[in-house]
Protein backbone atom coordinates (compact mmCIF):
# COMPACT_ATOMS: atom_id res chain seq x y z
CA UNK A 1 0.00 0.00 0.00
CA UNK A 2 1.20 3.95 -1.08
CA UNK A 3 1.22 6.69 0.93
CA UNK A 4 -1.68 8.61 2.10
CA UNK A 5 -1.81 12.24 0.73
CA UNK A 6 -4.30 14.83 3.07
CA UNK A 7 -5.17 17.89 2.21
CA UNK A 8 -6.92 20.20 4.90
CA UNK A 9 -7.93 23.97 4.41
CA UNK A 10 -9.00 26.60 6.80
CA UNK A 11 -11.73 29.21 4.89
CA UNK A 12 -12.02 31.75 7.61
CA UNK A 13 -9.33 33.05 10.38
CA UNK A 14 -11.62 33.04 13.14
CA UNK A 15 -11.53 28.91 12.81
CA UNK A 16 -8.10 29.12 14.17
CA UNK A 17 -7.69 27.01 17.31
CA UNK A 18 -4.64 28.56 19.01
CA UNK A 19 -1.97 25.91 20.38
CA UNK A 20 -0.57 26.17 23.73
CA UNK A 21 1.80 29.57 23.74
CA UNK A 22 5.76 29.31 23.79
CA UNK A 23 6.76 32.64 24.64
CA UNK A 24 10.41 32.42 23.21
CA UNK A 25 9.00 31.00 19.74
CA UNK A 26 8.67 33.46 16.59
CA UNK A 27 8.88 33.90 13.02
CA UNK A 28 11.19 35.54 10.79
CA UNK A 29 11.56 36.21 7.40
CA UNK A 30 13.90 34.95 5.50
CA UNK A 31 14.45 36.71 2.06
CA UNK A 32 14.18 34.72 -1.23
CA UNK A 33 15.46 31.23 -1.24
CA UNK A 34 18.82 32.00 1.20
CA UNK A 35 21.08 28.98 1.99
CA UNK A 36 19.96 29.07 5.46
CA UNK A 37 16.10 28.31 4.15
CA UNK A 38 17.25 25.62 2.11
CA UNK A 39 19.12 23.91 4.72
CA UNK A 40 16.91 23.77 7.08
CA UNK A 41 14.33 22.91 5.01
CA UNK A 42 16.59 20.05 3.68
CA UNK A 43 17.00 18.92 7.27
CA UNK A 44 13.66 19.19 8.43
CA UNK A 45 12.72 17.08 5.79
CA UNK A 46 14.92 14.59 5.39
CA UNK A 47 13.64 11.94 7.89
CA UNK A 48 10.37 12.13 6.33
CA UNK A 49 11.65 11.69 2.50
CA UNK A 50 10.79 15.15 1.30
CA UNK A 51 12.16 15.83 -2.10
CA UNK A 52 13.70 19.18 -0.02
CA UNK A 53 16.26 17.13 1.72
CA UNK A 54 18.11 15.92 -2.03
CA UNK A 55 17.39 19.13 -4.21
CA UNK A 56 20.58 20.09 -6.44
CA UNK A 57 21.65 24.13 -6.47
CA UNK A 58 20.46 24.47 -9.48
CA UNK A 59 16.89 22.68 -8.47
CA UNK A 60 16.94 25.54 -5.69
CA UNK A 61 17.38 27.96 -7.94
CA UNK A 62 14.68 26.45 -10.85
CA UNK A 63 12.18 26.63 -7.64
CA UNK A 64 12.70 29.99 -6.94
CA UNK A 65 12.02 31.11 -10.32
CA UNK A 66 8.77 29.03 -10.75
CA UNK A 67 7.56 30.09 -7.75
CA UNK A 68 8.63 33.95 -7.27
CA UNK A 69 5.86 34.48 -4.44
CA UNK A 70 6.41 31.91 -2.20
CA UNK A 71 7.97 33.26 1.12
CA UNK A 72 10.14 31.23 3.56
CA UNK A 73 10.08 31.82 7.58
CA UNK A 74 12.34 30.66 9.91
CA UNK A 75 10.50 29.36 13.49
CA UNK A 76 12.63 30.67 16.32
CA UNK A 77 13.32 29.82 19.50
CA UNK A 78 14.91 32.76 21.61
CA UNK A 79 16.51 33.84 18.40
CA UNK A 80 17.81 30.04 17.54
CA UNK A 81 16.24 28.69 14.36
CA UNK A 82 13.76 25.83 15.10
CA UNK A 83 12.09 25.05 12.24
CA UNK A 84 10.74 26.29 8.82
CA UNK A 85 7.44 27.47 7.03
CA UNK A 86 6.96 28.21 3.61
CA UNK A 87 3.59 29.74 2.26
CA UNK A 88 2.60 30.77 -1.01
CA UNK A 89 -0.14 33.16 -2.09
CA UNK A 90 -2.31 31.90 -5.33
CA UNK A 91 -5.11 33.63 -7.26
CA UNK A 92 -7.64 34.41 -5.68
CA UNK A 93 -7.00 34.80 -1.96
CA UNK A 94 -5.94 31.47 -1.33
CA UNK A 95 -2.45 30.83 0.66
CA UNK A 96 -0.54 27.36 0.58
CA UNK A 97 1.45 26.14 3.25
CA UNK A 98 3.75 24.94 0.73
CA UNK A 99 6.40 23.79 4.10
CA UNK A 100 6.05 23.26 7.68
CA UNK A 101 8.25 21.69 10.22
CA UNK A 102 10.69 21.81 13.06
CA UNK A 103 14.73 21.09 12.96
CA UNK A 104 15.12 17.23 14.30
CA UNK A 105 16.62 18.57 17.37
CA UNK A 106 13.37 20.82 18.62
CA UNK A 107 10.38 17.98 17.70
CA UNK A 108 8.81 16.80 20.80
CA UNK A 109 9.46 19.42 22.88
CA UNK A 110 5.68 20.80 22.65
CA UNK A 111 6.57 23.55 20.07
CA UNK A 112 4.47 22.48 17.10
CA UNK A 113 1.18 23.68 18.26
CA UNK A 114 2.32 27.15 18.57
CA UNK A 115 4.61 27.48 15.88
CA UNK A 116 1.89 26.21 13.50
CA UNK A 117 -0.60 28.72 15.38
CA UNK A 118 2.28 31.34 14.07
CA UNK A 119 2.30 29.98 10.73
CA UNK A 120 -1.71 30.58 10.17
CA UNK A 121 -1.51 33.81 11.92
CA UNK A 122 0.87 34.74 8.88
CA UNK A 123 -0.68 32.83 6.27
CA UNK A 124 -3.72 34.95 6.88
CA UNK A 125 -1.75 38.18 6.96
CA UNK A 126 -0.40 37.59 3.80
CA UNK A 127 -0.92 39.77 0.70
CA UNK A 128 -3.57 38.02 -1.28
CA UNK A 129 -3.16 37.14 -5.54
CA UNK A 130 -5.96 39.10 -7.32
CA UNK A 131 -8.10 39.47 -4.28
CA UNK A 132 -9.09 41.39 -1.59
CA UNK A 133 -8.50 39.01 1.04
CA UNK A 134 -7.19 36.08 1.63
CA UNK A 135 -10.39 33.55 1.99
CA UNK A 136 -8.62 30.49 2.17
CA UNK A 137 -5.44 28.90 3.54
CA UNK A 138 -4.35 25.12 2.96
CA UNK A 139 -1.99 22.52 3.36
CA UNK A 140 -1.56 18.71 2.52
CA UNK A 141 0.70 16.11 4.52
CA UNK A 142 1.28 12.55 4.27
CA UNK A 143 1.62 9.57 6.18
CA UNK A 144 5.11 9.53 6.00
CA UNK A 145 5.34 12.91 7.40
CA UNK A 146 5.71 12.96 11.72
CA UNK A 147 3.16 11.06 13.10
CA UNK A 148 1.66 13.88 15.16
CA UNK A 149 1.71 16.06 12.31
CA UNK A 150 -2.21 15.67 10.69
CA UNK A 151 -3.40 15.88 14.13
CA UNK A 152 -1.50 19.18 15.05
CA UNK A 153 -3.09 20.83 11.47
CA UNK A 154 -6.63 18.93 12.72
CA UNK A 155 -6.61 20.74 16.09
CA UNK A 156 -5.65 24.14 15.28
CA UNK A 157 -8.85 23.95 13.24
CA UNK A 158 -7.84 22.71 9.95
CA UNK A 159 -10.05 20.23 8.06
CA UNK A 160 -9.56 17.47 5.88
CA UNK A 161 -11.21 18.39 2.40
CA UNK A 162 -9.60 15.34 0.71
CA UNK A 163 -7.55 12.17 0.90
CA UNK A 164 -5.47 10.27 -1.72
CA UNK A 165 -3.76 6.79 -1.52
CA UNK A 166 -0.39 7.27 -4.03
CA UNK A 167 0.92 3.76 -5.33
């Protein structure tokens, strides 16, 4: 049996379900498609066989072109990067999560929950493609992602709008 693909969306900010708050956690920016994005990217995927964690320079760099609005932030803990999230506006107010996920080092220490809180908070905040608003905000995962992960998008008030078995 494949892989099980989810894809959950969010079509209004008030069905945000806040996770517990880590004080010391943030988000920052990171301009275009640095070399500190892609390696952490690379290593937060890697255990979970995203196509992130093998990407050539010149892949990087093909990515960035094809996808010019996508924005990377860095999740911080007191200033040390923790983690990564990627999102990417699309016509007509709708924001992808295109990347989520926490450095190896920081998972299971209760930081997911409010780091994906901060990721939605942002996602929302984001300029909108030929809208007004954003209206929608969505993400998929997979069953070889971290095994906490669909329930972390499920209770911050995320819903599953679609499931695929691959292979």
């Amino acid at each position: 049996m494949g892989k099980t693909v989810t894809y959950l969306e969010m079509t209004d900010r008030g069905e945000l379900k806040p996770g517990r708050v880590v004080p010391s956690l943030s988000l920052r920016r990171e301009e275009g498609l640095s070399a500190l994005a892609r390696s952490v990217q690379a290593q937060v995927g890697a255990a979970y066989g995203w196509r992130s964690s093998t990407r050539s320079d010149l892949e990087w760099q093909e990515l960035a072109r094809a996808h010019p609005h996508r924005q990377y932030w860095l999740i911080e803990l007191a200033g040390e990067t923790a983690g990564i999230a990627a999102l990417e506006p699309q016509p007509g107010g709708v924001v992808e999560i295109r990347t989520f996920g926490l450095l190896p080092e920081y998972v299971g220490q209760g930081l997911g929950g409010h780091a994906l809180t901060l990721a939605l908070r942002q996602a929302w905040a984001t300029e909108p493609l030929e809208a007004e608003t954003v209206r929608r905000v969505w993400l998929h995962t997979n069953s070889n992602d971290h095994p906490s992960a669909l329930l972390n998008y499920q209770s911050r008030g995320l819903r599953v709008y679609r499931t695929e078995v691959e292979g």
